[in-house]
PDB file of N, CA and C in Angstrom:
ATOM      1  N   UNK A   1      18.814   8.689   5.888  1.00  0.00           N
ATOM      2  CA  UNK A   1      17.671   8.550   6.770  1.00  0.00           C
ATOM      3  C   UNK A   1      18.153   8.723   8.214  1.00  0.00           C
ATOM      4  N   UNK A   2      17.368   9.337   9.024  1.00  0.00           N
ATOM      5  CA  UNK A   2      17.887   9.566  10.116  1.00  0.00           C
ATOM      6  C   UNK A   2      17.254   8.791  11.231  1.00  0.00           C
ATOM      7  N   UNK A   3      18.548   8.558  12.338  1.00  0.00           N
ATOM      8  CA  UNK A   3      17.734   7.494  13.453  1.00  0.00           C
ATOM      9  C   UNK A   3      15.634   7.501  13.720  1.00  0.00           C
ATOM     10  N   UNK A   4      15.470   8.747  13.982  1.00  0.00           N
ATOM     11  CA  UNK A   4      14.119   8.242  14.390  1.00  0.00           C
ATOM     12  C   UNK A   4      13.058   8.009  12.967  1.00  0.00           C
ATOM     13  N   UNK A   5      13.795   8.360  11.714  1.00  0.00           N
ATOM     14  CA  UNK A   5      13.164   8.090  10.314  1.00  0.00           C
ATOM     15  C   UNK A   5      13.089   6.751  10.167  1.00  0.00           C
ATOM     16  N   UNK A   6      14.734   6.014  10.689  1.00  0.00           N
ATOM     17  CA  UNK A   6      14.397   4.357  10.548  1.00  0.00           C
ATOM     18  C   UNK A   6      13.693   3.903  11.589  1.00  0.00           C
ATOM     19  N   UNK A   7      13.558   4.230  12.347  1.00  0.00           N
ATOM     20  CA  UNK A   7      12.936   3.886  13.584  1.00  0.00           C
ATOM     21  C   UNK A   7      11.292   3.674  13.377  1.00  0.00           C
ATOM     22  N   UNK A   8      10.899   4.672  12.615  1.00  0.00           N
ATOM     23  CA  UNK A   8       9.140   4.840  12.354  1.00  0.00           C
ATOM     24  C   UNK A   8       9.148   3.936  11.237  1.00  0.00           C
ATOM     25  N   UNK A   9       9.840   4.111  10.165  1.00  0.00           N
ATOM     26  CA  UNK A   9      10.113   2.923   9.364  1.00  0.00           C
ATOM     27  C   UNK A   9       9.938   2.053   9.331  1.00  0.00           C
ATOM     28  N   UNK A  10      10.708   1.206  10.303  1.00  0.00           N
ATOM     29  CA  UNK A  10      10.505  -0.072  11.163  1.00  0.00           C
ATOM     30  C   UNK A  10       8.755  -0.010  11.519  1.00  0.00           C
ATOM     31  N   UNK A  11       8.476   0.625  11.758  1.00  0.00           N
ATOM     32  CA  UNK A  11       7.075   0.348  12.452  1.00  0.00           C
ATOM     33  C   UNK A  11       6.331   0.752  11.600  1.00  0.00           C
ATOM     34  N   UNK A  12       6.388   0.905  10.935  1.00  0.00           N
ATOM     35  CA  UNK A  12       5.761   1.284   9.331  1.00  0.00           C
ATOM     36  C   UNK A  12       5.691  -0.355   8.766  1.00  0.00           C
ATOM     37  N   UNK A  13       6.779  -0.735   8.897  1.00  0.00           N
ATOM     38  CA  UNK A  13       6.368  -1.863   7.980  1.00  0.00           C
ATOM     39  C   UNK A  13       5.875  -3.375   8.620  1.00  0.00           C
ATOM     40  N   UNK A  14       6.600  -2.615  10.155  1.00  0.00           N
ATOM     41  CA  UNK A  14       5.597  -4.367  10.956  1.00  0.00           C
ATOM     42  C   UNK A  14       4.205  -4.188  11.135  1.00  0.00           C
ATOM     43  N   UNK A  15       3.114  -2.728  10.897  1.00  0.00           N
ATOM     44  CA  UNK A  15       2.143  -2.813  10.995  1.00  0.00           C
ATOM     45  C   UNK A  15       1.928  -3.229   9.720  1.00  0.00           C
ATOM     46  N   UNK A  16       2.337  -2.946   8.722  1.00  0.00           N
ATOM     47  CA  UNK A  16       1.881  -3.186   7.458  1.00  0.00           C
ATOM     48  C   UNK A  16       2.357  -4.690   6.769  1.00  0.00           C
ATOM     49  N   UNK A  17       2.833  -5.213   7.422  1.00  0.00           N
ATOM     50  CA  UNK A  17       3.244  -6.655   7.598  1.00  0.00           C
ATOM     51  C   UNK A  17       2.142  -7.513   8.249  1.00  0.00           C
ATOM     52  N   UNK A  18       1.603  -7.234   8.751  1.00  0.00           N
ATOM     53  CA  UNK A  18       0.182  -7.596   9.826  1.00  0.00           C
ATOM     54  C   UNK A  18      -0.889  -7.576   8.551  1.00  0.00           C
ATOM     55  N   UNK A  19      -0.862  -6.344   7.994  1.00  0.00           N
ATOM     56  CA  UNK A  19      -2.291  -5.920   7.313  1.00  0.00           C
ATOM     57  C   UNK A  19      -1.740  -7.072   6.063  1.00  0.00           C
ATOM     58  N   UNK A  20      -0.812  -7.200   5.504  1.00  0.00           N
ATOM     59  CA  UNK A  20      -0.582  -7.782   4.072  1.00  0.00           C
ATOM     60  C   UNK A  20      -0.899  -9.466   4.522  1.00  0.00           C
ATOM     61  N   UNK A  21      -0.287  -9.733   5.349  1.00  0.00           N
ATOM     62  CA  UNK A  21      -0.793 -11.211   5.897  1.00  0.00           C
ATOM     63  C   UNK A  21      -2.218 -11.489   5.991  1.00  0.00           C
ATOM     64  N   UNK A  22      -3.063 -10.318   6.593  1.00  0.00           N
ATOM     65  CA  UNK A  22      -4.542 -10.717   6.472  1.00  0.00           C
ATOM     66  C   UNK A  22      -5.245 -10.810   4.955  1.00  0.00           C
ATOM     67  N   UNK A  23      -4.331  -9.486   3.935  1.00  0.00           N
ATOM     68  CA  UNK A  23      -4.667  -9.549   2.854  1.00  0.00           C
ATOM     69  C   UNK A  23      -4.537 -11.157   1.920  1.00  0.00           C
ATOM     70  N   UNK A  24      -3.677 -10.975   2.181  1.00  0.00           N
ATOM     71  CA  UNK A  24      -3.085 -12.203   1.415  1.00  0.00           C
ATOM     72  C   UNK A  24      -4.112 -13.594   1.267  1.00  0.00           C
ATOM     73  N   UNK A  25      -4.880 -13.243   3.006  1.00  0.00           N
ATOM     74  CA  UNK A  25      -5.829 -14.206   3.001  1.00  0.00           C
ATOM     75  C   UNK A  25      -6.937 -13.724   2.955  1.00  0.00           C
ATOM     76  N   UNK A  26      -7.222 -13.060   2.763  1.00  0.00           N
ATOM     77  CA  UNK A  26      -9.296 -12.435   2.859  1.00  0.00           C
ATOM     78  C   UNK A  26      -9.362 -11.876   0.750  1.00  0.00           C
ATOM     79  N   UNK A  27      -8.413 -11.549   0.522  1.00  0.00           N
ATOM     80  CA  UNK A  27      -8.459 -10.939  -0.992  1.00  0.00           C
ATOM     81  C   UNK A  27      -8.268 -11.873  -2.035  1.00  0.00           C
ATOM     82  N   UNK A  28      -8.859 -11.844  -2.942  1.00  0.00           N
ATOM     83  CA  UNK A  28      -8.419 -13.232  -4.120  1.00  0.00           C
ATOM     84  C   UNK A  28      -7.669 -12.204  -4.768  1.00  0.00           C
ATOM     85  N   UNK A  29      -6.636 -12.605  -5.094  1.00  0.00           N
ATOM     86  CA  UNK A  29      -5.629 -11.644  -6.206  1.00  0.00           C
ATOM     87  C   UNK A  29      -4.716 -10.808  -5.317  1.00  0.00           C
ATOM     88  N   UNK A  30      -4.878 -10.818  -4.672  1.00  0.00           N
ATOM     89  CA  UNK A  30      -4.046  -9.319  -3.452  1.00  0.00           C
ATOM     90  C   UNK A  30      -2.919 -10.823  -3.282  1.00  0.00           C
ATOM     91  N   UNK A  31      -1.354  -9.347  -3.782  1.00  0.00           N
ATOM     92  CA  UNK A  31      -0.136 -10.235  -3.906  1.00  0.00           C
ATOM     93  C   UNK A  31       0.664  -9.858  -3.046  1.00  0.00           C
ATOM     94  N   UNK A  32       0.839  -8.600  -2.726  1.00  0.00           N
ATOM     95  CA  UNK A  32       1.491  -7.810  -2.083  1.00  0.00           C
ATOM     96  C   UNK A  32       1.354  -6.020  -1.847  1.00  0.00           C
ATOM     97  N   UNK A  33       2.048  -5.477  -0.549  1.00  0.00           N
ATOM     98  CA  UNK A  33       2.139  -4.461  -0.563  1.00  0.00           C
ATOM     99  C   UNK A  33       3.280  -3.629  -0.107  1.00  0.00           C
ATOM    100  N   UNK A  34       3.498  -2.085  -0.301  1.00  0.00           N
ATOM    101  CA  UNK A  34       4.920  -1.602   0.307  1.00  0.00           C
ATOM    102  C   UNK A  34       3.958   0.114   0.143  1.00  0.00           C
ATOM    103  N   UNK A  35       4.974   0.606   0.563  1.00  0.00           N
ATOM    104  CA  UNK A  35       4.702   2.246   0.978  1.00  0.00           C
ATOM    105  C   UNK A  35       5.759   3.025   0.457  1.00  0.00           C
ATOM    106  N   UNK A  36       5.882   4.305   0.409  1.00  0.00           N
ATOM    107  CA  UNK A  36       6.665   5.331   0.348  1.00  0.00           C
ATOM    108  C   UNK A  36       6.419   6.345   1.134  1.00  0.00           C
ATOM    109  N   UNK A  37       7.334   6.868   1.349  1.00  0.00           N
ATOM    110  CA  UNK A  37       7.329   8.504   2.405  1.00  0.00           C
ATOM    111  C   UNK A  37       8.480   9.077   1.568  1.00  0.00           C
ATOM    112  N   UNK A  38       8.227  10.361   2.457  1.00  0.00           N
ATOM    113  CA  UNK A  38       9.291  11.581   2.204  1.00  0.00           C
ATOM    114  C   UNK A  38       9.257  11.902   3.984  1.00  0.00           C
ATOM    115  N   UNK A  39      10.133  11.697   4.719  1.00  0.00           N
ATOM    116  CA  UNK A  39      10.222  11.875   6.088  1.00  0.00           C
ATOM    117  C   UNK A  39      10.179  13.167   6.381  1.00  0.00           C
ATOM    118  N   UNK A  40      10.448  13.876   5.422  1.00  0.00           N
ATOM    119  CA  UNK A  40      10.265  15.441   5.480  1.00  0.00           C
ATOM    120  C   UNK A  40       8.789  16.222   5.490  1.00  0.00           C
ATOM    121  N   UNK A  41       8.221  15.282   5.103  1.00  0.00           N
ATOM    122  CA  UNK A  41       6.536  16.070   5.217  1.00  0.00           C
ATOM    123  C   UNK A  41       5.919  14.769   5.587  1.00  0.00           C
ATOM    124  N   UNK A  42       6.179  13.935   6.475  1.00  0.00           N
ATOM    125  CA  UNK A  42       5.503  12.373   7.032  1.00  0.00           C
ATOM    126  C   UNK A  42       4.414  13.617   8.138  1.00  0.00           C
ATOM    127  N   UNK A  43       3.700  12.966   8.366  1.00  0.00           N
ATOM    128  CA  UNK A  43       2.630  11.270   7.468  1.00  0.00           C
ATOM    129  C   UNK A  43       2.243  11.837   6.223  1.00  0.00           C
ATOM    130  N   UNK A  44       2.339  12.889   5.980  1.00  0.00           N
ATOM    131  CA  UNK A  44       1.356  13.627   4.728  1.00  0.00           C
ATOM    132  C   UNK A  44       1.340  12.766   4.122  1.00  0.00           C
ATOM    133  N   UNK A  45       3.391  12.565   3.486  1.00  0.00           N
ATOM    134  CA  UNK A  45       3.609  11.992   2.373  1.00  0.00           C
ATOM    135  C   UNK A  45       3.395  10.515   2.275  1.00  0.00           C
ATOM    136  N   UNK A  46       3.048  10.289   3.312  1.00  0.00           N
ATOM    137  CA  UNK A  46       3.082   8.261   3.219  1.00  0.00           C
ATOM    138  C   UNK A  46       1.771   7.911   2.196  1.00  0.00           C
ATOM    139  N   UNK A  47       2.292   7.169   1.291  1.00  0.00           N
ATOM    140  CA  UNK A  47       1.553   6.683   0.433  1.00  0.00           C
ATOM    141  C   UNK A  47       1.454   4.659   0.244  1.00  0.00           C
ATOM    142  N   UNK A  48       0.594   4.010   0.821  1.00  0.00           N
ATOM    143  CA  UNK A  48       0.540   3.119   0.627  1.00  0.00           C
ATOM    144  C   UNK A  48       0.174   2.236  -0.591  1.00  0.00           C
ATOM    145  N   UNK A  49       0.762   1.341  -0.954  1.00  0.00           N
ATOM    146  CA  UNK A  49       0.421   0.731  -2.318  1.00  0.00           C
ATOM    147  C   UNK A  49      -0.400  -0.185  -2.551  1.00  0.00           C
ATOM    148  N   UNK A  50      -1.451  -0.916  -2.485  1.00  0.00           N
ATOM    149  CA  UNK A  50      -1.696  -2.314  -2.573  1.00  0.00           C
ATOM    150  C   UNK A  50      -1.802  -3.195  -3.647  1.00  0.00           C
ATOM    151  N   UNK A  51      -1.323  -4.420  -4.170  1.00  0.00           N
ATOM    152  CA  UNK A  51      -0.925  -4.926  -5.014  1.00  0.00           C
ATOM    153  C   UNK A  51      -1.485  -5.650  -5.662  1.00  0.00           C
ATOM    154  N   UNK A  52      -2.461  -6.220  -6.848  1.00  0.00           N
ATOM    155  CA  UNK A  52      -2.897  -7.384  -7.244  1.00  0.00           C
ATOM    156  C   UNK A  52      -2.204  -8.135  -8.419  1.00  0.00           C
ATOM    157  N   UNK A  53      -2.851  -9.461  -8.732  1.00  0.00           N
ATOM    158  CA  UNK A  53      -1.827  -9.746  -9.523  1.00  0.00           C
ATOM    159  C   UNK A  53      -2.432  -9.647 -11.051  1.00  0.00           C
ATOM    160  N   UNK A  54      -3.783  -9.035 -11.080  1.00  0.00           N
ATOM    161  CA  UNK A  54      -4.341  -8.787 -12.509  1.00  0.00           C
ATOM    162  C   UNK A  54      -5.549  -7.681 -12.400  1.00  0.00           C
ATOM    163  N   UNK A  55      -5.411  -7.219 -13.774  1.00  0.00           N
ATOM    164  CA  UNK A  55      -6.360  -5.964 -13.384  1.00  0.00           C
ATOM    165  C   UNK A  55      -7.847  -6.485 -12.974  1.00  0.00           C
ATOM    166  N   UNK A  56      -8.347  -7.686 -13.990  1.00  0.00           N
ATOM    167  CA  UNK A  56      -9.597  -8.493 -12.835  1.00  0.00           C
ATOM    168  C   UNK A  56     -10.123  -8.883 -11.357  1.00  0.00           C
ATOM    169  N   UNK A  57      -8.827  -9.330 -11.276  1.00  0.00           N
ATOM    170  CA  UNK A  57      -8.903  -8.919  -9.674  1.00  0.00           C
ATOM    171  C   UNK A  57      -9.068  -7.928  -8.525  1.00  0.00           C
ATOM    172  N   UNK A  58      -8.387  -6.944  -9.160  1.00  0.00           N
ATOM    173  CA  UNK A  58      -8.570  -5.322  -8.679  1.00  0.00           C
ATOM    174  C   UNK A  58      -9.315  -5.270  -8.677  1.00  0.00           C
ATOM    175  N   UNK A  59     -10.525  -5.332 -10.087  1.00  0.00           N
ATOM    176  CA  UNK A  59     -12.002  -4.967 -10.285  1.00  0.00           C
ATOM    177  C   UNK A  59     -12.948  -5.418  -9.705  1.00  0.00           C
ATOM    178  N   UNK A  60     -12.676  -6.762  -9.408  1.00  0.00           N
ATOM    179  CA  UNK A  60     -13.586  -7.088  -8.305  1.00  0.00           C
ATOM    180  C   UNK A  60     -13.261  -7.073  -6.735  1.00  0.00           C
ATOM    181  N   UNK A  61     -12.101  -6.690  -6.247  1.00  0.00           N
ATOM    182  CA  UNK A  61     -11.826  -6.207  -5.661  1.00  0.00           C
ATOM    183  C   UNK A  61     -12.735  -5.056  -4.917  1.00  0.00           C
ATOM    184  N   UNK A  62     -12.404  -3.811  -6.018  1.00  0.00           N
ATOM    185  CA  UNK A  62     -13.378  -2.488  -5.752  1.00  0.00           C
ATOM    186  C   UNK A  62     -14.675  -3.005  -5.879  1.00  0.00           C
ATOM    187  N   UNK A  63     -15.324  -3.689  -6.623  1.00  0.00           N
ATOM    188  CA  UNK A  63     -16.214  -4.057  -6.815  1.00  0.00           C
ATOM    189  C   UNK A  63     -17.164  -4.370  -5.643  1.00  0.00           C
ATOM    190  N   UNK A  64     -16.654  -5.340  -5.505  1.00  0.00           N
ATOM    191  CA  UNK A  64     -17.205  -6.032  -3.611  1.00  0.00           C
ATOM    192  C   UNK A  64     -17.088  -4.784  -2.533  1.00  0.00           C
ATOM    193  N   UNK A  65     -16.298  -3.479  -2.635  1.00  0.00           N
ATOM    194  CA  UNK A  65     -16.184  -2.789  -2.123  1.00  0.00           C
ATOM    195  C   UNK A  65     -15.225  -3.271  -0.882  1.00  0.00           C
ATOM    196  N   UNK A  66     -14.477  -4.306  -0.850  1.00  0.00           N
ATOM    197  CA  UNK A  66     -13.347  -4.311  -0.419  1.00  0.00           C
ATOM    198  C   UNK A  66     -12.234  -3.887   0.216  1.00  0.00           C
ATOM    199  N   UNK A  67     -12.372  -2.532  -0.516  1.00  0.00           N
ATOM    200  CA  UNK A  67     -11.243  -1.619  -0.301  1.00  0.00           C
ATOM    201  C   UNK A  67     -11.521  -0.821   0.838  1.00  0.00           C
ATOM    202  N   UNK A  68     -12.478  -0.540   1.436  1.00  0.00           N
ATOM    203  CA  UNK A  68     -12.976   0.157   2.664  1.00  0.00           C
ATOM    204  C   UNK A  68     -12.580  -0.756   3.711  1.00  0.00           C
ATOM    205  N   UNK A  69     -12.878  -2.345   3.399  1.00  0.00           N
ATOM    206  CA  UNK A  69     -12.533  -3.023   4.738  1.00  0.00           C
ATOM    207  C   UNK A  69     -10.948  -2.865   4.713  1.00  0.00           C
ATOM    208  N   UNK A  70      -9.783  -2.928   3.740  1.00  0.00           N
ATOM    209  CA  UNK A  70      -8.479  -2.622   3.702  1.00  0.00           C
ATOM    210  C   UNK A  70      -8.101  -1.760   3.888  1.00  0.00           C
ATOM    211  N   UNK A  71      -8.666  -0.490   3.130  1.00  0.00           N
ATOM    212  CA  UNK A  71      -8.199   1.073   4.112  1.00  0.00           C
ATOM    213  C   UNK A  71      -8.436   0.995   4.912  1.00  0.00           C
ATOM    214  N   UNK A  72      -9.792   0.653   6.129  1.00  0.00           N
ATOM    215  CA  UNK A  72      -9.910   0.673   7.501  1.00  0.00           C
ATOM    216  C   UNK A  72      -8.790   0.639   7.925  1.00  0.00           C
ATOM    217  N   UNK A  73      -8.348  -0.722   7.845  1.00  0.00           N
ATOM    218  CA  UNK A  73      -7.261  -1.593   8.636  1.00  0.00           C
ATOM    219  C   UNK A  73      -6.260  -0.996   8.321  1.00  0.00           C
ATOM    220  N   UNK A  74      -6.082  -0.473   7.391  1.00  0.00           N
ATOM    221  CA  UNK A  74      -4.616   0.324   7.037  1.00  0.00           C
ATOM    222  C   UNK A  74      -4.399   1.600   8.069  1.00  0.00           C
ATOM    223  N   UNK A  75      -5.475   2.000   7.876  1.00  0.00           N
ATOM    224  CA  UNK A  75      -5.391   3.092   8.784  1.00  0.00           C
ATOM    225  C   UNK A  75      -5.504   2.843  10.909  1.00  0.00           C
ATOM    226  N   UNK A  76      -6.197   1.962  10.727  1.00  0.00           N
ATOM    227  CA  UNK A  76      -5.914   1.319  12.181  1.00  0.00           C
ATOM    228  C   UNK A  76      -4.961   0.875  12.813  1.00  0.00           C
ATOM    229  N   UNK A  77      -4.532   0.144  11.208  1.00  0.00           N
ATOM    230  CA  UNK A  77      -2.713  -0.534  11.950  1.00  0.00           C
ATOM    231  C   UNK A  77      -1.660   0.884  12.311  1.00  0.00           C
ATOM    232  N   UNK A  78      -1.984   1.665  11.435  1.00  0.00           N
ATOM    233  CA  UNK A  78      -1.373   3.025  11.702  1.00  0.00           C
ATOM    234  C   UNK A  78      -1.390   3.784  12.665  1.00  0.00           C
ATOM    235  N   UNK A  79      -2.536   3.653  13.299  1.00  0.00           N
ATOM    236  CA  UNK A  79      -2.950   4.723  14.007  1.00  0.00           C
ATOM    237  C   UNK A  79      -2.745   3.929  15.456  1.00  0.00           C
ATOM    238  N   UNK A  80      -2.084   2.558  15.620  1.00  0.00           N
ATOM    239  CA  UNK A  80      -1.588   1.937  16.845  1.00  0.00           C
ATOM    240  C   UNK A  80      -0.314   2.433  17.249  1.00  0.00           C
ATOM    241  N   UNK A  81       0.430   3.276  15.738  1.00  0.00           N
ATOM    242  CA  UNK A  81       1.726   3.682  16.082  1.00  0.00           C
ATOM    243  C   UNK A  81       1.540   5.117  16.039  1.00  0.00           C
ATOM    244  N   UNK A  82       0.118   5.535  16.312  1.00  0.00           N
ATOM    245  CA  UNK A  82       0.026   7.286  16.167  1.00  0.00           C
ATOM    246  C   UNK A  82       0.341   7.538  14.808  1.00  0.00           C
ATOM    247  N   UNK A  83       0.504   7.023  14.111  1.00  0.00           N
ATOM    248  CA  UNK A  83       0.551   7.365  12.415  1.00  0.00           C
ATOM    249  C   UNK A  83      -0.887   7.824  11.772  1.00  0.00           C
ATOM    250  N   UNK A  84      -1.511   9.148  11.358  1.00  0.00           N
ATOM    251  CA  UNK A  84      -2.520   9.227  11.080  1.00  0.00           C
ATOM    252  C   UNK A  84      -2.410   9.204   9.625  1.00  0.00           C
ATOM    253  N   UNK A  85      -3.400   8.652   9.049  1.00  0.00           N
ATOM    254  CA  UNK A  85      -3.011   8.763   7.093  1.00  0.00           C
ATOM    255  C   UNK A  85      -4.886   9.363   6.951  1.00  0.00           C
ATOM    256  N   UNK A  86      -4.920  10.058   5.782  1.00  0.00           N
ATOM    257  CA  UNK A  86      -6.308   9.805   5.135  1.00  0.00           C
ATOM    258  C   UNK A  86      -6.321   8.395   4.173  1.00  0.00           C
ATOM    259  N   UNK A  87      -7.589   7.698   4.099  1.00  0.00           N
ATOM    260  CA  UNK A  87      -7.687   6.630   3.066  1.00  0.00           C
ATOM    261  C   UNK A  87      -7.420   6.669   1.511  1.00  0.00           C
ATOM    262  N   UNK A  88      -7.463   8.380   1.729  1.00  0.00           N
ATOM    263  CA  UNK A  88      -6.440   8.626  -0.034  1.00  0.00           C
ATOM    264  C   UNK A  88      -5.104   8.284  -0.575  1.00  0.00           C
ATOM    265  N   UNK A  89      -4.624   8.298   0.905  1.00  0.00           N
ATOM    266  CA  UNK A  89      -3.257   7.884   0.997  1.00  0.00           C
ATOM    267  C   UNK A  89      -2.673   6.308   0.350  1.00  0.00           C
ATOM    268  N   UNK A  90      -3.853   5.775   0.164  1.00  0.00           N
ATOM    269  CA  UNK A  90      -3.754   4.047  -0.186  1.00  0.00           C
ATOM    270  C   UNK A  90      -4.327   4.165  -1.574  1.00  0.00           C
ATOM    271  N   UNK A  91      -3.400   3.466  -2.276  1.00  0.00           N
ATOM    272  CA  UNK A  91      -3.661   3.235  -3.497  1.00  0.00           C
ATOM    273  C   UNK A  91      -3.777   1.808  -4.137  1.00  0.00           C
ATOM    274  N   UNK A  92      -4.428   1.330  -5.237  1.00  0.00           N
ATOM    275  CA  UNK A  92      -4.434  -0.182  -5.719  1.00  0.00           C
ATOM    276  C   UNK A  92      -3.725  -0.061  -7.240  1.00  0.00           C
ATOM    277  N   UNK A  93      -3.082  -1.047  -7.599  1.00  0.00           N
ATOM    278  CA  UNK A  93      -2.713  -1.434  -8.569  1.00  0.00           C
ATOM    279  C   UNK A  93      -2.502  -2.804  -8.979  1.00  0.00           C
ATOM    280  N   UNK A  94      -1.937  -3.072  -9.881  1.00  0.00           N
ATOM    281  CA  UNK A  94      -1.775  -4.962 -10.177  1.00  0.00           C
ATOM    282  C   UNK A  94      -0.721  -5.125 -10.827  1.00  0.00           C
ATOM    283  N   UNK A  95       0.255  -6.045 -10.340  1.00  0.00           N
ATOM    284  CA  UNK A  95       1.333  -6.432 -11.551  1.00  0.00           C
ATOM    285  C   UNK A  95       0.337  -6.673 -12.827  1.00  0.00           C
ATOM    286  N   UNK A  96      -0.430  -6.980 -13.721  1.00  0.00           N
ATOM    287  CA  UNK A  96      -0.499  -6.899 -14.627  1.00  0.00           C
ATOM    288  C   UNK A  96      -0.281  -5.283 -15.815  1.00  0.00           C
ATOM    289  N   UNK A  97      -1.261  -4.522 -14.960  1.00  0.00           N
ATOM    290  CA  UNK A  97      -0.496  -3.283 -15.486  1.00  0.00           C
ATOM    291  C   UNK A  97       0.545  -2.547 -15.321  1.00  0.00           C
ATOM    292  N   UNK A  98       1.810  -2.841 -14.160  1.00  0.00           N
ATOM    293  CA  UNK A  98       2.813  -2.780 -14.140  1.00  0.00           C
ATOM    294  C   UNK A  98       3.438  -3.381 -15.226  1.00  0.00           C
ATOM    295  N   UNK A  99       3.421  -4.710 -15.558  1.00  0.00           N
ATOM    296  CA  UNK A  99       4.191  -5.146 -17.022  1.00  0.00           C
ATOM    297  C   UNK A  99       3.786  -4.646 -18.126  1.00  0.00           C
ATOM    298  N   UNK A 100       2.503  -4.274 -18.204  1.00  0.00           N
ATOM    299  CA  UNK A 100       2.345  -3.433 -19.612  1.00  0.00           C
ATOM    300  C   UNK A 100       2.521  -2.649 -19.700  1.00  0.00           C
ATOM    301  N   UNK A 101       2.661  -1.370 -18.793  1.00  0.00           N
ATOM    302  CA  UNK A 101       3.036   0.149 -19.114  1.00  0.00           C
ATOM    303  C   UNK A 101       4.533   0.138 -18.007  1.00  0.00           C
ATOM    304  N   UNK A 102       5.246  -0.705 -17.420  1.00  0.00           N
ATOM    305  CA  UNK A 102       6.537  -0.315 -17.187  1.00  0.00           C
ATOM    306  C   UNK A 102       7.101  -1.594 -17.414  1.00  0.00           C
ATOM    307  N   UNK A 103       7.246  -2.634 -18.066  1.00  0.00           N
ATOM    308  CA  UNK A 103       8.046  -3.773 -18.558  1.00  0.00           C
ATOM    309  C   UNK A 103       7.922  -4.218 -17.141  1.00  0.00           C
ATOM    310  N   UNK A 104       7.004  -4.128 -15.934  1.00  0.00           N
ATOM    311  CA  UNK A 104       7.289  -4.855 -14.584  1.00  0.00           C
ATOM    312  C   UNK A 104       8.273  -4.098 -13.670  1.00  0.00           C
ATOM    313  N   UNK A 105       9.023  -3.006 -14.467  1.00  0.00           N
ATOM    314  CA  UNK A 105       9.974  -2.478 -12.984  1.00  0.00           C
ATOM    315  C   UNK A 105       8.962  -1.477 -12.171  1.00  0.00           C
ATOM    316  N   UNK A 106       8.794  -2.201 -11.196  1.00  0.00           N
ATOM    317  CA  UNK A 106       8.184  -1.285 -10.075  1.00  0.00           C
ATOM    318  C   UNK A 106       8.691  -0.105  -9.862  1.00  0.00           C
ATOM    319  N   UNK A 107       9.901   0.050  -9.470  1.00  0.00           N
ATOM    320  CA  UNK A 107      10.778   0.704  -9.232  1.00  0.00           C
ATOM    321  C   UNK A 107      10.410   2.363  -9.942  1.00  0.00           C
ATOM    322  N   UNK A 108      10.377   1.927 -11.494  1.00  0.00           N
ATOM    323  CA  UNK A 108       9.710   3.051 -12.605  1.00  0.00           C
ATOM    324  C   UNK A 108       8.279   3.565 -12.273  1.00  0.00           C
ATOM    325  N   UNK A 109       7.598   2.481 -12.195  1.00  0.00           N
ATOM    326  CA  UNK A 109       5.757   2.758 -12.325  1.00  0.00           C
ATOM    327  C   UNK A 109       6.139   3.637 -10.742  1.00  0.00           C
ATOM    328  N   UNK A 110       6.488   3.217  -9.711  1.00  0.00           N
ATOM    329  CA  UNK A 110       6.001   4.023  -8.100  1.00  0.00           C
ATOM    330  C   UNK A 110       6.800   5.501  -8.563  1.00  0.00           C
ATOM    331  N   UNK A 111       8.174   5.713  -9.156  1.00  0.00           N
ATOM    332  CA  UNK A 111       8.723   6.934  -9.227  1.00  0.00           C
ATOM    333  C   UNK A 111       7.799   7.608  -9.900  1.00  0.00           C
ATOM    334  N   UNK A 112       7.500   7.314 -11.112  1.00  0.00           N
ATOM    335  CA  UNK A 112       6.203   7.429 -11.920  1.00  0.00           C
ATOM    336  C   UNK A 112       4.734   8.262 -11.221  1.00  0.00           C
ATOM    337  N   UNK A 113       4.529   8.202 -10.467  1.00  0.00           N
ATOM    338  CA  UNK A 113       3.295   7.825 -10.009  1.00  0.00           C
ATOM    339  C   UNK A 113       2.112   8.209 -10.741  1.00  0.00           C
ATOM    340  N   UNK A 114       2.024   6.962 -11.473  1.00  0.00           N
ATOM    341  CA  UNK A 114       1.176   6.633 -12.406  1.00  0.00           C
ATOM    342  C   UNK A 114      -0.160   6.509 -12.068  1.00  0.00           C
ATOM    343  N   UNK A 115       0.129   5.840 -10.767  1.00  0.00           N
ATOM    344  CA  UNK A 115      -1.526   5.195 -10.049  1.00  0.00           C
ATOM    345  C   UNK A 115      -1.858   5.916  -9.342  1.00  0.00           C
TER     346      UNK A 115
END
């Protein structure tokens, strides 16, 4: 990774450190979140994850329509660091279907990209 790759990096994840803290509290089930890039085709490639801890939760999640007030903000926190994303770029999933279709290694399901 190269200096200004960690550099955006860094600011990649203190905005998104902001957004997961609000999640954590406005979402029932929302556990966590993280991102991926390819610095070579950024922002294209930035793909955000968001996390629940059961597929019920997700569902009502989308349900409530939710996810518009979280992409907003995803994309706002972004766009404080000039980071532009589309809201496609954000994706939902849940440790519950992480343990059933990858035994829980994240690691597999994101290389995967399953979701």
């Amino acid at each position: 990774m190269r200096k200004t790759d960690k550099k955006i990096d860094n600011q990649l994840i203190n905005q998104l450190n902001e957004v997961c803290q609000f999640a954590l509290d406005e979402f029932n089930g929302f556990v966590w979140l993280t991102h991926q890039v390819n610095f070579a085709q950024f922002p294209k490639s930035l793909r955000i994850i968001c996390v629940f801890e059961t597929r019920d939760n997700l569902k009502q999640f989308i349900m409530a329509q939710s996810q518009q007030v979280l992409g907003q903000l995803i994309v706002k926190k972004l766009l404080d660091i000039n980071v532009v994303i589309k809201e496609q770029q954000i994706v939902y999933d849940s440790e519950q279907s992480c343990q059933q279709d990858h035994n829980g290694n994240w690691a597999q399901r994101l290389a995967s990209r399953v979701i």
